[in-house]
PDB file of N, CA and C in Angstrom:
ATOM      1  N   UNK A   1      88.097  99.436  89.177  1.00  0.00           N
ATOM      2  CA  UNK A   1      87.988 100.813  88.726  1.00  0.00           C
ATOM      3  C   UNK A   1      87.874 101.758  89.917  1.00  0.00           C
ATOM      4  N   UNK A   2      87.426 101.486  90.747  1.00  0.00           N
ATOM      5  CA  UNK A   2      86.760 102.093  91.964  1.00  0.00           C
ATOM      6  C   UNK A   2      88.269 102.420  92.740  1.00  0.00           C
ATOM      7  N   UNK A   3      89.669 101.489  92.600  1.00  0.00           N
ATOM      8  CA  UNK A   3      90.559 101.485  93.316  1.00  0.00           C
ATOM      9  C   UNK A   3      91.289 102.910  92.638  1.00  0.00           C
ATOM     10  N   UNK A   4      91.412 102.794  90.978  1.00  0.00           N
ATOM     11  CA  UNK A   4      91.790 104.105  90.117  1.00  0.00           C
ATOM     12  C   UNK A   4      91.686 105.350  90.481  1.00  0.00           C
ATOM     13  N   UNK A   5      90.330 105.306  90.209  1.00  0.00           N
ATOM     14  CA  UNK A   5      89.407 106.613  91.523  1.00  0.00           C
ATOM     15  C   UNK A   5      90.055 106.752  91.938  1.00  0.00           C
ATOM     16  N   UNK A   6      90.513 106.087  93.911  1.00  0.00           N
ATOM     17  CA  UNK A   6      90.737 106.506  94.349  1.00  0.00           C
ATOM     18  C   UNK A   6      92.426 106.988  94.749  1.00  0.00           C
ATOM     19  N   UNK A   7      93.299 106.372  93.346  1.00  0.00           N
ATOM     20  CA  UNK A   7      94.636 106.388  93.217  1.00  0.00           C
ATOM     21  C   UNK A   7      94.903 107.819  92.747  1.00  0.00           C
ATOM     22  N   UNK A   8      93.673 108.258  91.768  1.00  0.00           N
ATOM     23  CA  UNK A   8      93.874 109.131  91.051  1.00  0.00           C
ATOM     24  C   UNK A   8      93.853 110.657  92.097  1.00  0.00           C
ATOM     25  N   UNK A   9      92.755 110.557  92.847  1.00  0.00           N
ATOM     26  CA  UNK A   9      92.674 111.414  94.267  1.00  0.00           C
ATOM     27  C   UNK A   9      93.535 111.399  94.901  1.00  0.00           C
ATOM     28  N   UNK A  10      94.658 110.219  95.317  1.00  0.00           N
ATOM     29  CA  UNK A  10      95.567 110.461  96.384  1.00  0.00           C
ATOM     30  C   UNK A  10      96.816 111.092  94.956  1.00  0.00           C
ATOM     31  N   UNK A  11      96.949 110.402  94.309  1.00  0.00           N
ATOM     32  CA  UNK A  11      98.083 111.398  93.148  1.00  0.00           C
ATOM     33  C   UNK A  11      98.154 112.674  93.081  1.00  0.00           C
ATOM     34  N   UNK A  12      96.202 112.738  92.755  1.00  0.00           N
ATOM     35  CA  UNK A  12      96.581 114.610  92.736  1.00  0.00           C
ATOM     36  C   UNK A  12      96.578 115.513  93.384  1.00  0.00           C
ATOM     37  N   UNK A  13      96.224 115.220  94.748  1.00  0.00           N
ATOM     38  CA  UNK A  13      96.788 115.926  95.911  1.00  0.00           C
ATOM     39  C   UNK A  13      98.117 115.674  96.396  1.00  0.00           C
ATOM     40  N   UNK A  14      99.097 115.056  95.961  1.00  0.00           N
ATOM     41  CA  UNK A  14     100.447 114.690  95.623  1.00  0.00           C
ATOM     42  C   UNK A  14     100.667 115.809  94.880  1.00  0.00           C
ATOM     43  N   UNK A  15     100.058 116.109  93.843  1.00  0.00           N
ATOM     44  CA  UNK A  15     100.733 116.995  92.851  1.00  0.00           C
ATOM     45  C   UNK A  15     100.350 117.702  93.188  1.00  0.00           C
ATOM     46  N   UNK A  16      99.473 118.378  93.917  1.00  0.00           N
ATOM     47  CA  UNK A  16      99.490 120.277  94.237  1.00  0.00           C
ATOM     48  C   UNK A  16      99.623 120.282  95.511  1.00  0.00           C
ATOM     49  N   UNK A  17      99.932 119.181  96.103  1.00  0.00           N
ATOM     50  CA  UNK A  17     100.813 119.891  97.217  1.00  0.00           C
ATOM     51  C   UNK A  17     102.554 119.901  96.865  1.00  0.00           C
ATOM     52  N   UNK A  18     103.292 119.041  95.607  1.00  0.00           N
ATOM     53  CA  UNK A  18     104.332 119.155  95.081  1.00  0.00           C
ATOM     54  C   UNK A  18     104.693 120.249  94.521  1.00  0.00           C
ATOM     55  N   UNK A  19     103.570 120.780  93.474  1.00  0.00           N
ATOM     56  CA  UNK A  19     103.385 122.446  92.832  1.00  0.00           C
ATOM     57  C   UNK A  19     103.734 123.039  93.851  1.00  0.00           C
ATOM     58  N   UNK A  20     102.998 123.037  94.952  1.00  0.00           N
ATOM     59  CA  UNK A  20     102.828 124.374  96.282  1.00  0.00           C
ATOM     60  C   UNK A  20     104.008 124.518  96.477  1.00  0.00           C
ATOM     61  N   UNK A  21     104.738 123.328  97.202  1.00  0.00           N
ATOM     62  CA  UNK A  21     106.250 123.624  97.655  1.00  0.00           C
ATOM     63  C   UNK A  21     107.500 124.073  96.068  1.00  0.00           C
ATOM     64  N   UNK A  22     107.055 123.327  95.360  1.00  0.00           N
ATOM     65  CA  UNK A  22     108.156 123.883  94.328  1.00  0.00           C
ATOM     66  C   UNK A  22     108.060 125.053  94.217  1.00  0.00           C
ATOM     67  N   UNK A  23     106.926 125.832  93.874  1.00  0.00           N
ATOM     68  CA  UNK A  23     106.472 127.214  93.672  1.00  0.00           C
ATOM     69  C   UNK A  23     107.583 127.711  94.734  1.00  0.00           C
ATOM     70  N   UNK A  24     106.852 127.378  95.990  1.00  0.00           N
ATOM     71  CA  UNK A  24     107.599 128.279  97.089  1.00  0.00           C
ATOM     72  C   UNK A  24     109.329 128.517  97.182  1.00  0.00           C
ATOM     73  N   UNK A  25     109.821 126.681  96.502  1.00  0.00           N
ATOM     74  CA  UNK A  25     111.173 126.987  96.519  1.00  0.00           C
ATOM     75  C   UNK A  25     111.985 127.784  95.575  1.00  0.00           C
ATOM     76  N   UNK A  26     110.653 128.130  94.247  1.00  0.00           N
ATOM     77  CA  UNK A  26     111.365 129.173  93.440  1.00  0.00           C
ATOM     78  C   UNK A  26     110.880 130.772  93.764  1.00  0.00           C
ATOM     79  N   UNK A  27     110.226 130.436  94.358  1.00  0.00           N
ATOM     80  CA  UNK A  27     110.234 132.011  95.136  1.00  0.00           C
ATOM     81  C   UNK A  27     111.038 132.575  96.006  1.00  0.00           C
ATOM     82  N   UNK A  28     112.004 131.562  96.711  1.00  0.00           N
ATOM     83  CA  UNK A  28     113.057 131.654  97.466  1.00  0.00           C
ATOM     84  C   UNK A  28     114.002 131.933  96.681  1.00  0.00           C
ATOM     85  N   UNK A  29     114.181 131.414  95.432  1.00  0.00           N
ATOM     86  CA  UNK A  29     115.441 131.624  94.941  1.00  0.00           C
ATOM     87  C   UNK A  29     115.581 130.406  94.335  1.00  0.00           C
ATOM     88  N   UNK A  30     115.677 129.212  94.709  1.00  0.00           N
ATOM     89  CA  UNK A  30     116.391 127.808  94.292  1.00  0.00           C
ATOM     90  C   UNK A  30     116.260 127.459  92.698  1.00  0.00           C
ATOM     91  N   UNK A  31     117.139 126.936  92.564  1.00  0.00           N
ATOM     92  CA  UNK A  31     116.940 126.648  90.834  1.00  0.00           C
ATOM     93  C   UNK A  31     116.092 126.122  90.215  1.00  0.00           C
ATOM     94  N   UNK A  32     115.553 126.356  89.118  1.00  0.00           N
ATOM     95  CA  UNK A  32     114.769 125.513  88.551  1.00  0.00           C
ATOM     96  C   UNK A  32     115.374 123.737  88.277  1.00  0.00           C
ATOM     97  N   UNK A  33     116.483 123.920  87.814  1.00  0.00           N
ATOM     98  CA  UNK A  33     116.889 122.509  87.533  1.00  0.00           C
ATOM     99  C   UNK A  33     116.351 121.830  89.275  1.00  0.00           C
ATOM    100  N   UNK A  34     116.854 122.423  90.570  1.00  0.00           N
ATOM    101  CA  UNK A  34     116.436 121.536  91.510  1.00  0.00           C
ATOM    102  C   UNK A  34     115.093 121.163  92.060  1.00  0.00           C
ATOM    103  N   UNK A  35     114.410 121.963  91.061  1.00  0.00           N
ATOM    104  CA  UNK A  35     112.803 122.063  91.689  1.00  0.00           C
ATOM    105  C   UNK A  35     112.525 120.656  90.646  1.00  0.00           C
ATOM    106  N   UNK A  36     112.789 120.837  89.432  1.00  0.00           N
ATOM    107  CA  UNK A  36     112.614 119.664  88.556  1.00  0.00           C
ATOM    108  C   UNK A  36     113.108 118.277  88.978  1.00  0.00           C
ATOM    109  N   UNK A  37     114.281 118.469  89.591  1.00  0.00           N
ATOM    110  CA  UNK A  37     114.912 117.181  90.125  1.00  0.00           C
ATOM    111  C   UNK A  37     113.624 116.548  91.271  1.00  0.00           C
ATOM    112  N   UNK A  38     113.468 117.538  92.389  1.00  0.00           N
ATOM    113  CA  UNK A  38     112.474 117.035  93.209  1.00  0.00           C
ATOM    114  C   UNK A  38     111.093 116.252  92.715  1.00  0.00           C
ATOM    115  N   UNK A  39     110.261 117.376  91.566  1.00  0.00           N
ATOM    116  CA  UNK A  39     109.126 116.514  91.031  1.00  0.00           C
ATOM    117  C   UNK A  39     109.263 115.258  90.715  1.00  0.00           C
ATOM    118  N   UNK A  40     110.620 115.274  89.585  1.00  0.00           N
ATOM    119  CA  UNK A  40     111.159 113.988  89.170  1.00  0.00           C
ATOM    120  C   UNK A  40     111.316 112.689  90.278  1.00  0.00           C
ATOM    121  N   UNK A  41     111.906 113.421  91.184  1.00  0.00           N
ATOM    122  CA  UNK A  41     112.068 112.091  92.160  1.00  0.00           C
ATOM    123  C   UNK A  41     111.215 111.924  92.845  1.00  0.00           C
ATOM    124  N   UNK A  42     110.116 112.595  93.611  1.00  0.00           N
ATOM    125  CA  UNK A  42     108.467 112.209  94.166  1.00  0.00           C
ATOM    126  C   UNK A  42     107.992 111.600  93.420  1.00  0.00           C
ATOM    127  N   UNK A  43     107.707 112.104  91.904  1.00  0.00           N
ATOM    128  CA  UNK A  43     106.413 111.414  91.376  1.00  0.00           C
ATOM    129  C   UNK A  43     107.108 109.828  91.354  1.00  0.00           C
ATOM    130  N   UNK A  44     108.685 109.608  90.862  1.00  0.00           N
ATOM    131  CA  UNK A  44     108.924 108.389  90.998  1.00  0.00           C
ATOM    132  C   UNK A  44     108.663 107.422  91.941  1.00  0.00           C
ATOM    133  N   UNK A  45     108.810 108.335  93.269  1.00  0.00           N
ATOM    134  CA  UNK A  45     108.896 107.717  94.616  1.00  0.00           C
ATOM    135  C   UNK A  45     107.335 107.398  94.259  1.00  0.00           C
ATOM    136  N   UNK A  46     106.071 108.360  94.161  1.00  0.00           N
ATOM    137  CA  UNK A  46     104.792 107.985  94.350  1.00  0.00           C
ATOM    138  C   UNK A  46     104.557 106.767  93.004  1.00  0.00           C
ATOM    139  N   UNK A  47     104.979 106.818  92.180  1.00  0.00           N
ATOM    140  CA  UNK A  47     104.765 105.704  91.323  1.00  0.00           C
ATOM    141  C   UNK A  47     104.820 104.799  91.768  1.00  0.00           C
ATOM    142  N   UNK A  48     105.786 104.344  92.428  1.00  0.00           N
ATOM    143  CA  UNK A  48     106.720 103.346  92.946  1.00  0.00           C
ATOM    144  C   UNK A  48     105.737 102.656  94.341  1.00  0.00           C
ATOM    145  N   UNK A  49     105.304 103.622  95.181  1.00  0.00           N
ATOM    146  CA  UNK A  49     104.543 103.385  96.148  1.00  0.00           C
ATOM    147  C   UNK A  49     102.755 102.765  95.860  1.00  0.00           C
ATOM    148  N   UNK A  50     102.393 103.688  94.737  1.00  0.00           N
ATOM    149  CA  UNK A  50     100.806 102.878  94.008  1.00  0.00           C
ATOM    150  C   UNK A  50     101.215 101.887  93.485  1.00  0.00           C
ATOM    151  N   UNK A  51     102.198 101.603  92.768  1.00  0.00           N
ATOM    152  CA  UNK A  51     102.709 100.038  92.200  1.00  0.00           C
ATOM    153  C   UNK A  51     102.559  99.061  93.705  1.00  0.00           C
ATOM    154  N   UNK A  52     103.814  99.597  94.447  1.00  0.00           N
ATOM    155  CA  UNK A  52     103.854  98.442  95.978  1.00  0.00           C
ATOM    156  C   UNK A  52     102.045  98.237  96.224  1.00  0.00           C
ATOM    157  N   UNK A  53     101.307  99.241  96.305  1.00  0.00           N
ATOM    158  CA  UNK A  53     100.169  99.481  97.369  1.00  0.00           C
ATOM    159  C   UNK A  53      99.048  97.968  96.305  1.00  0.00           C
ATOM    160  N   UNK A  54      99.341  98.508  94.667  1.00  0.00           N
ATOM    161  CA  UNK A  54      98.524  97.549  93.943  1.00  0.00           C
ATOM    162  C   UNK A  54      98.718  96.018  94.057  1.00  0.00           C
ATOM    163  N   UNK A  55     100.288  95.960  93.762  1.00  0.00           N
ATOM    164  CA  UNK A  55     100.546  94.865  93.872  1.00  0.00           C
ATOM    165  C   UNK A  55     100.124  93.713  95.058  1.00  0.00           C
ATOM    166  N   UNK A  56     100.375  94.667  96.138  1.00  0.00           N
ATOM    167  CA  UNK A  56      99.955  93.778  97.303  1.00  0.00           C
ATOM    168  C   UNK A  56      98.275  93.618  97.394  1.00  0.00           C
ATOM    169  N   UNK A  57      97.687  94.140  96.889  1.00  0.00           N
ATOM    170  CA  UNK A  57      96.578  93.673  96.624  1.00  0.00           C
ATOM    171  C   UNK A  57      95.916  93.132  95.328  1.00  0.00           C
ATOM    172  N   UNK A  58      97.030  92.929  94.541  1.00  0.00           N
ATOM    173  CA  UNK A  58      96.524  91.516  93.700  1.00  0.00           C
ATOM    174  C   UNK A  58      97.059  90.260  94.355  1.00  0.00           C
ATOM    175  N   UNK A  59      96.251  89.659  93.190  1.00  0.00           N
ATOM    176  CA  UNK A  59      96.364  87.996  93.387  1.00  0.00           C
ATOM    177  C   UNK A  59      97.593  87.609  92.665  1.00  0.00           C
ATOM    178  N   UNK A  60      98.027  88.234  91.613  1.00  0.00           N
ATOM    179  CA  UNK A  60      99.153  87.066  91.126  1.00  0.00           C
ATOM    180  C   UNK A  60      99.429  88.460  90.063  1.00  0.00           C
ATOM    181  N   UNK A  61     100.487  88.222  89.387  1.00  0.00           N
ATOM    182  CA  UNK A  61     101.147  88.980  88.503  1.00  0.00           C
ATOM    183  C   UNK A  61     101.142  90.380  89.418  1.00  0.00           C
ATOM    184  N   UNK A  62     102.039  90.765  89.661  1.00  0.00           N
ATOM    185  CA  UNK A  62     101.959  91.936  90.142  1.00  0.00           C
ATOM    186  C   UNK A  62     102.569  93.010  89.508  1.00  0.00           C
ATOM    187  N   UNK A  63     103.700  92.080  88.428  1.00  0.00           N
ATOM    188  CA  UNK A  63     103.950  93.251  87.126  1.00  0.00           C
ATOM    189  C   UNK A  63     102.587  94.277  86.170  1.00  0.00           C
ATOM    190  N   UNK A  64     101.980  93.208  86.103  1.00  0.00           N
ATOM    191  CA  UNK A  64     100.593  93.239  84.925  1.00  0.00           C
ATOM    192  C   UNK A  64     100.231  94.543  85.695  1.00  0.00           C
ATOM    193  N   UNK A  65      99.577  94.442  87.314  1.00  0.00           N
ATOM    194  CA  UNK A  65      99.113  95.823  88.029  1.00  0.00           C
ATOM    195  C   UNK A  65      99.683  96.736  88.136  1.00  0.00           C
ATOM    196  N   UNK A  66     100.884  96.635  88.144  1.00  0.00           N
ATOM    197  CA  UNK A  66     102.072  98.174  88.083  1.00  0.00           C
ATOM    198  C   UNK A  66     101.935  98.588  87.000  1.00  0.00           C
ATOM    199  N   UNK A  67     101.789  97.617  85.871  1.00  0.00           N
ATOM    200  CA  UNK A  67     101.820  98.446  84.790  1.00  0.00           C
ATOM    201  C   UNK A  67     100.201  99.143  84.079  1.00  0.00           C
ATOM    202  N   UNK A  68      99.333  98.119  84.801  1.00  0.00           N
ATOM    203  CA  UNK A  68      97.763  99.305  84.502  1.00  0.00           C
ATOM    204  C   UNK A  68      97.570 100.150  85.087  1.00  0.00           C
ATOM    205  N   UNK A  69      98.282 100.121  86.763  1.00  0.00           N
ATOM    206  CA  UNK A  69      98.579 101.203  87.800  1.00  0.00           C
ATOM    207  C   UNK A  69      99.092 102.732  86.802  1.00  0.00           C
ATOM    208  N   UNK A  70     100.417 102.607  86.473  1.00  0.00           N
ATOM    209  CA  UNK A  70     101.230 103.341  86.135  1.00  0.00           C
ATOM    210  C   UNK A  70     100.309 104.116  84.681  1.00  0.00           C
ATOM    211  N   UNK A  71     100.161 103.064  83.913  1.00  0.00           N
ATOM    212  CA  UNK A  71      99.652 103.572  82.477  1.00  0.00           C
ATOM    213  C   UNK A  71      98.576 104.050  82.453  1.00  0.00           C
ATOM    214  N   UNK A  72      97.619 103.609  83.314  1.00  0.00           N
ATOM    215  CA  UNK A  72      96.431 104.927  83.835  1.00  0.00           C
ATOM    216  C   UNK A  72      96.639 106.278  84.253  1.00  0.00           C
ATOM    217  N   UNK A  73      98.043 106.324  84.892  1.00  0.00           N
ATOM    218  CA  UNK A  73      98.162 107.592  85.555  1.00  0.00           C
ATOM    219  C   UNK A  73      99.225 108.250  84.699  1.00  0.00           C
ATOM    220  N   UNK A  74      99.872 107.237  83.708  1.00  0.00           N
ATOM    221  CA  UNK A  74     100.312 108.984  82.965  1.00  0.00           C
ATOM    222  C   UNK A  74      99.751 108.742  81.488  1.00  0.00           C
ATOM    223  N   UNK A  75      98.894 108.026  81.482  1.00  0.00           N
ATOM    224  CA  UNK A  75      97.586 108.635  80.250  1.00  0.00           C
ATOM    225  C   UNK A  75      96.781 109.849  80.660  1.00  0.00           C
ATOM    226  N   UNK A  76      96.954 109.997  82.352  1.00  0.00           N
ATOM    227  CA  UNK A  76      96.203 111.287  82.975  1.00  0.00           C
ATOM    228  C   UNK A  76      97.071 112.102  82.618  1.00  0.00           C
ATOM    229  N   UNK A  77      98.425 112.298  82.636  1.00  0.00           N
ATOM    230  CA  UNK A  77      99.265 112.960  82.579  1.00  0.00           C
ATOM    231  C   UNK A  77      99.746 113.196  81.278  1.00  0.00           C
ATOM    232  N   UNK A  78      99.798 112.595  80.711  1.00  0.00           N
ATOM    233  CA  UNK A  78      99.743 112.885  79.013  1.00  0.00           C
ATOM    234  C   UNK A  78      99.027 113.254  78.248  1.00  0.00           C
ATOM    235  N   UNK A  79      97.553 113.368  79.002  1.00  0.00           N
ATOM    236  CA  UNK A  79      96.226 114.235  78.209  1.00  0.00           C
ATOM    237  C   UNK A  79      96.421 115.807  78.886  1.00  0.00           C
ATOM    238  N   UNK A  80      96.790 115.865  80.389  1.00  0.00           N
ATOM    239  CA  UNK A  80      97.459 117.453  80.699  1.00  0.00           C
ATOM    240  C   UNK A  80      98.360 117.872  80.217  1.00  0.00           C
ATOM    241  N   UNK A  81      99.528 117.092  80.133  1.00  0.00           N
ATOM    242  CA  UNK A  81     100.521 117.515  79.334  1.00  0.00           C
ATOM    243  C   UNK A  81     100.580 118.236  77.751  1.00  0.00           C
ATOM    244  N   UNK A  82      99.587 117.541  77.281  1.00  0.00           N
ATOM    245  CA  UNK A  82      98.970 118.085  75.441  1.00  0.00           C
ATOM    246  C   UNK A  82      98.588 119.684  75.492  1.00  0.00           C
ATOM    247  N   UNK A  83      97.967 120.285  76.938  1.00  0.00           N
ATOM    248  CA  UNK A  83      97.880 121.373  76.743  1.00  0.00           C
ATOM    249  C   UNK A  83      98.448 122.160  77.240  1.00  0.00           C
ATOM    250  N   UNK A  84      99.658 121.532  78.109  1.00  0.00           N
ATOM    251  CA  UNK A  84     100.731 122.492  78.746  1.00  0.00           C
ATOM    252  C   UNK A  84     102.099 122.501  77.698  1.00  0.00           C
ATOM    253  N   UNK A  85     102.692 121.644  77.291  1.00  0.00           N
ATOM    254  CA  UNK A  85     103.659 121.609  76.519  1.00  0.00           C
ATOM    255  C   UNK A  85     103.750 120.744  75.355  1.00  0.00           C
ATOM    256  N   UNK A  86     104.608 121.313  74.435  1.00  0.00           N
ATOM    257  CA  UNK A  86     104.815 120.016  73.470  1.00  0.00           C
ATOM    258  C   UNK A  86     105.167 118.770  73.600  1.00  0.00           C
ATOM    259  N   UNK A  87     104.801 117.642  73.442  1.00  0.00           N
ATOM    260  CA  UNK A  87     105.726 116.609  73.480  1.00  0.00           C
ATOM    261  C   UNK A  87     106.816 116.098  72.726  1.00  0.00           C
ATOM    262  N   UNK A  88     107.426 115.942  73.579  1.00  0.00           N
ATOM    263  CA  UNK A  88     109.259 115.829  73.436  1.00  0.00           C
ATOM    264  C   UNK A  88     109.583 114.137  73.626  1.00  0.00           C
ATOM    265  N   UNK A  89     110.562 113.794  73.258  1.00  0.00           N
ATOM    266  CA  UNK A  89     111.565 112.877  73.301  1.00  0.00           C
ATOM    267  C   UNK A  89     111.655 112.400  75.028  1.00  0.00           C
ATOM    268  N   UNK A  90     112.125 113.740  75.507  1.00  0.00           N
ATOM    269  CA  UNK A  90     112.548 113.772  76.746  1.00  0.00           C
ATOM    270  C   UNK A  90     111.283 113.358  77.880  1.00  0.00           C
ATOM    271  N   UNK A  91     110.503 113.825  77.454  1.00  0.00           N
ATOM    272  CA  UNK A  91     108.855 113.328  78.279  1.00  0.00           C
ATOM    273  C   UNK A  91     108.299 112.227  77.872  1.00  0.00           C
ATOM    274  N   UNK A  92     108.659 111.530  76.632  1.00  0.00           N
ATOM    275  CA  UNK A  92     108.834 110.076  76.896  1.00  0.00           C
ATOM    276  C   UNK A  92     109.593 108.954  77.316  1.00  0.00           C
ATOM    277  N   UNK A  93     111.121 109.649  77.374  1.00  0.00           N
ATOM    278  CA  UNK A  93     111.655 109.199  78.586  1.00  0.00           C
ATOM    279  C   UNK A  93     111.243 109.057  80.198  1.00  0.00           C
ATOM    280  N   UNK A  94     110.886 110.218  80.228  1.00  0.00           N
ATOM    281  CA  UNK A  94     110.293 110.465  81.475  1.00  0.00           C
ATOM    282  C   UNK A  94     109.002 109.419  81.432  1.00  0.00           C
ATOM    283  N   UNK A  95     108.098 109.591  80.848  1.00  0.00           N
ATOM    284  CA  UNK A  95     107.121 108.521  81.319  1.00  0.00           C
ATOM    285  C   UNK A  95     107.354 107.294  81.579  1.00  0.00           C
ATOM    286  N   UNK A  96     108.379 106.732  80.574  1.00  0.00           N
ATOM    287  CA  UNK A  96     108.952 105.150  80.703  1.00  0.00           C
ATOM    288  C   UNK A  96     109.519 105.029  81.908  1.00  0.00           C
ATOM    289  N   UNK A  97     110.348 106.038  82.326  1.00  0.00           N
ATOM    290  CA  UNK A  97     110.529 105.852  83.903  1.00  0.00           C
ATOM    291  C   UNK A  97     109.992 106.065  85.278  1.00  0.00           C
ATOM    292  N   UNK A  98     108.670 106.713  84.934  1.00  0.00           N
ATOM    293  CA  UNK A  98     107.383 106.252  85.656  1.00  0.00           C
ATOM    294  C   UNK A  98     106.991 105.307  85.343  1.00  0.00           C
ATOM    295  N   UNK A  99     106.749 104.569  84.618  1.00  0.00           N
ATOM    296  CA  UNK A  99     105.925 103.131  84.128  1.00  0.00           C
ATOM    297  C   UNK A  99     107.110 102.343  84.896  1.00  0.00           C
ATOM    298  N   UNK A 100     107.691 102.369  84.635  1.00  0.00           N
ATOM    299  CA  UNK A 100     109.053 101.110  85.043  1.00  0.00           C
ATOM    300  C   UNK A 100     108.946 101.377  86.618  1.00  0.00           C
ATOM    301  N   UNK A 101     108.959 102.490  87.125  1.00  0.00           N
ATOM    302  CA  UNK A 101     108.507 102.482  88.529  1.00  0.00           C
ATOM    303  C   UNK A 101     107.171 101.664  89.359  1.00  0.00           C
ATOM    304  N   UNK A 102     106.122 102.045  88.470  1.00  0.00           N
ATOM    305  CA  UNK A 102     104.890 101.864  89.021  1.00  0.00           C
ATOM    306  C   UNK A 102     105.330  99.875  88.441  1.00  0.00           C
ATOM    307  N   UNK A 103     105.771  99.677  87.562  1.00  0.00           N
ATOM    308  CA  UNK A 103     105.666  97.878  87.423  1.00  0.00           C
ATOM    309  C   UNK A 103     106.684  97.542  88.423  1.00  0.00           C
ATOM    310  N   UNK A 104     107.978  98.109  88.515  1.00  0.00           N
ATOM    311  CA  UNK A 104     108.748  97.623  89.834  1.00  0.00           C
ATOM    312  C   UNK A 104     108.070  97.415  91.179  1.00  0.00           C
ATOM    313  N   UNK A 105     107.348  98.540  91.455  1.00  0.00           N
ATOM    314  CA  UNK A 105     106.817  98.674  92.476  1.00  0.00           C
ATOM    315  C   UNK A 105     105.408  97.392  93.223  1.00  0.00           C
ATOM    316  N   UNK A 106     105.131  97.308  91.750  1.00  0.00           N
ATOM    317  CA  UNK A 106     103.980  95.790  91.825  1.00  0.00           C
ATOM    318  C   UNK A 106     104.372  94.813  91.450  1.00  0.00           C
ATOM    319  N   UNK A 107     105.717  94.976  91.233  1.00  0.00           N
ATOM    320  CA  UNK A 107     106.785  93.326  91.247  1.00  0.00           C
ATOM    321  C   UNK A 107     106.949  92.836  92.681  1.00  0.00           C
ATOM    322  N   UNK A 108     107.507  94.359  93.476  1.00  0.00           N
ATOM    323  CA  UNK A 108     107.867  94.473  94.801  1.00  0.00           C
ATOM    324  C   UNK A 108     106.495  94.100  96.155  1.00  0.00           C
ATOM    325  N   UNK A 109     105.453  94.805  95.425  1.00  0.00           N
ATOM    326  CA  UNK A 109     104.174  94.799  96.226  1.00  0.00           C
ATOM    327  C   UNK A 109     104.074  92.775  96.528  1.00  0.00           C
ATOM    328  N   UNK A 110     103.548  92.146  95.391  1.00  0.00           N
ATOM    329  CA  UNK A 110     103.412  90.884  95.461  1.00  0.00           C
ATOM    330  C   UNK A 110     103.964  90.486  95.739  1.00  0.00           C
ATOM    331  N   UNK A 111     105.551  90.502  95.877  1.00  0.00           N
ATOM    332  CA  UNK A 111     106.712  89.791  96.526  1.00  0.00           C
ATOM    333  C   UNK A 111     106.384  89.926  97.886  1.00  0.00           C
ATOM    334  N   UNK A 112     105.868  91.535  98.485  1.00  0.00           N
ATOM    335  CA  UNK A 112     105.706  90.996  99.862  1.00  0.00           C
ATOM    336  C   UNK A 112     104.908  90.465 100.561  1.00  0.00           C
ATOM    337  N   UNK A 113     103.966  90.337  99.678  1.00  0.00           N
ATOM    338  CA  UNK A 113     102.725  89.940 100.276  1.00  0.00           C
ATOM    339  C   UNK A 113     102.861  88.472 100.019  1.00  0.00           C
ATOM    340  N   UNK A 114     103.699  87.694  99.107  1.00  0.00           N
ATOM    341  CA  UNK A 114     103.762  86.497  98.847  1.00  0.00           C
ATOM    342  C   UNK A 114     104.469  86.155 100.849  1.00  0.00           C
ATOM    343  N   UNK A 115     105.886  87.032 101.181  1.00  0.00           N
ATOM    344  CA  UNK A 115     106.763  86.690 102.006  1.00  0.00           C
ATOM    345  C   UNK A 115     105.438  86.720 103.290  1.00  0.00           C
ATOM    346  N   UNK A 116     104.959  87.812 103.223  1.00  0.00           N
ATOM    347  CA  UNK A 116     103.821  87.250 104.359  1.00  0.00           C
ATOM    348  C   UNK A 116     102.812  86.595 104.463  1.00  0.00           C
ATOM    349  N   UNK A 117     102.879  85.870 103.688  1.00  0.00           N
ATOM    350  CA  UNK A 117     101.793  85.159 103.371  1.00  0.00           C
ATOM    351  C   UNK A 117     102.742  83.437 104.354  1.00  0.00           C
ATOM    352  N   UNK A 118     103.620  83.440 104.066  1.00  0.00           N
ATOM    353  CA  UNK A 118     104.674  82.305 104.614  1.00  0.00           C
ATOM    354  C   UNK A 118     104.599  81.961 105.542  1.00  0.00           C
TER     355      UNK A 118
END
């Protein structure tokens, strides 16, 4: 639990420093569709990276941790989400492809830690 904590702290300073710059790039001008593309592809990238970071610090299954990794953090995100927007179709797409990130990522984590372990 103690590791959650501190996943949940490095996430959400992920996300407002992601806000900060998007903000800024629509204050410049840039599109919304590309500001969305960016969130979309960080938070994946950061999914993807707490999956690797968990995995390598389990013992075995490293799917199982990507996926309590992941499903902790957009149960965070799905209790903010309830009071920012409706939920859609499309934002459960979106979550499944955070989840599928964060379990790839602790497929990937244990794999390497298995190879160094060799």
């Amino acid at each position: 639990m103690k590791n959650f904590i501190k996943y949940i702290g490095y996430y959400l300073i992920f996300l407002i420093l992601l806000i900060i710059i998007c903000s800024l790039l629509n204050l410049i001008g840039i599109n919304e569709t590309i500001t969305n593309a960016l969130i979309f592809i960080f938070n994946s990238i950061m999914f993807l990276m707490l999956g690797i970071r968990n995995g390598h610090l389990a013992l075995k299954q490293g799917y199982v941790v990507g996926l309590k990794t992941g499903g902790f953090l957009i149960l965070i995100l799905i209790i903010l989400n309830l009071f920012i927007n409706k939920f859609s179709i499309t934002s459960i797409i979106y979550y499944m492809i955070l989840l599928l990130c964060s379990t790839l990522g602790g497929i990937l984590g244990i794999n390497k830690k298995n190879k160094d372990s060799k």
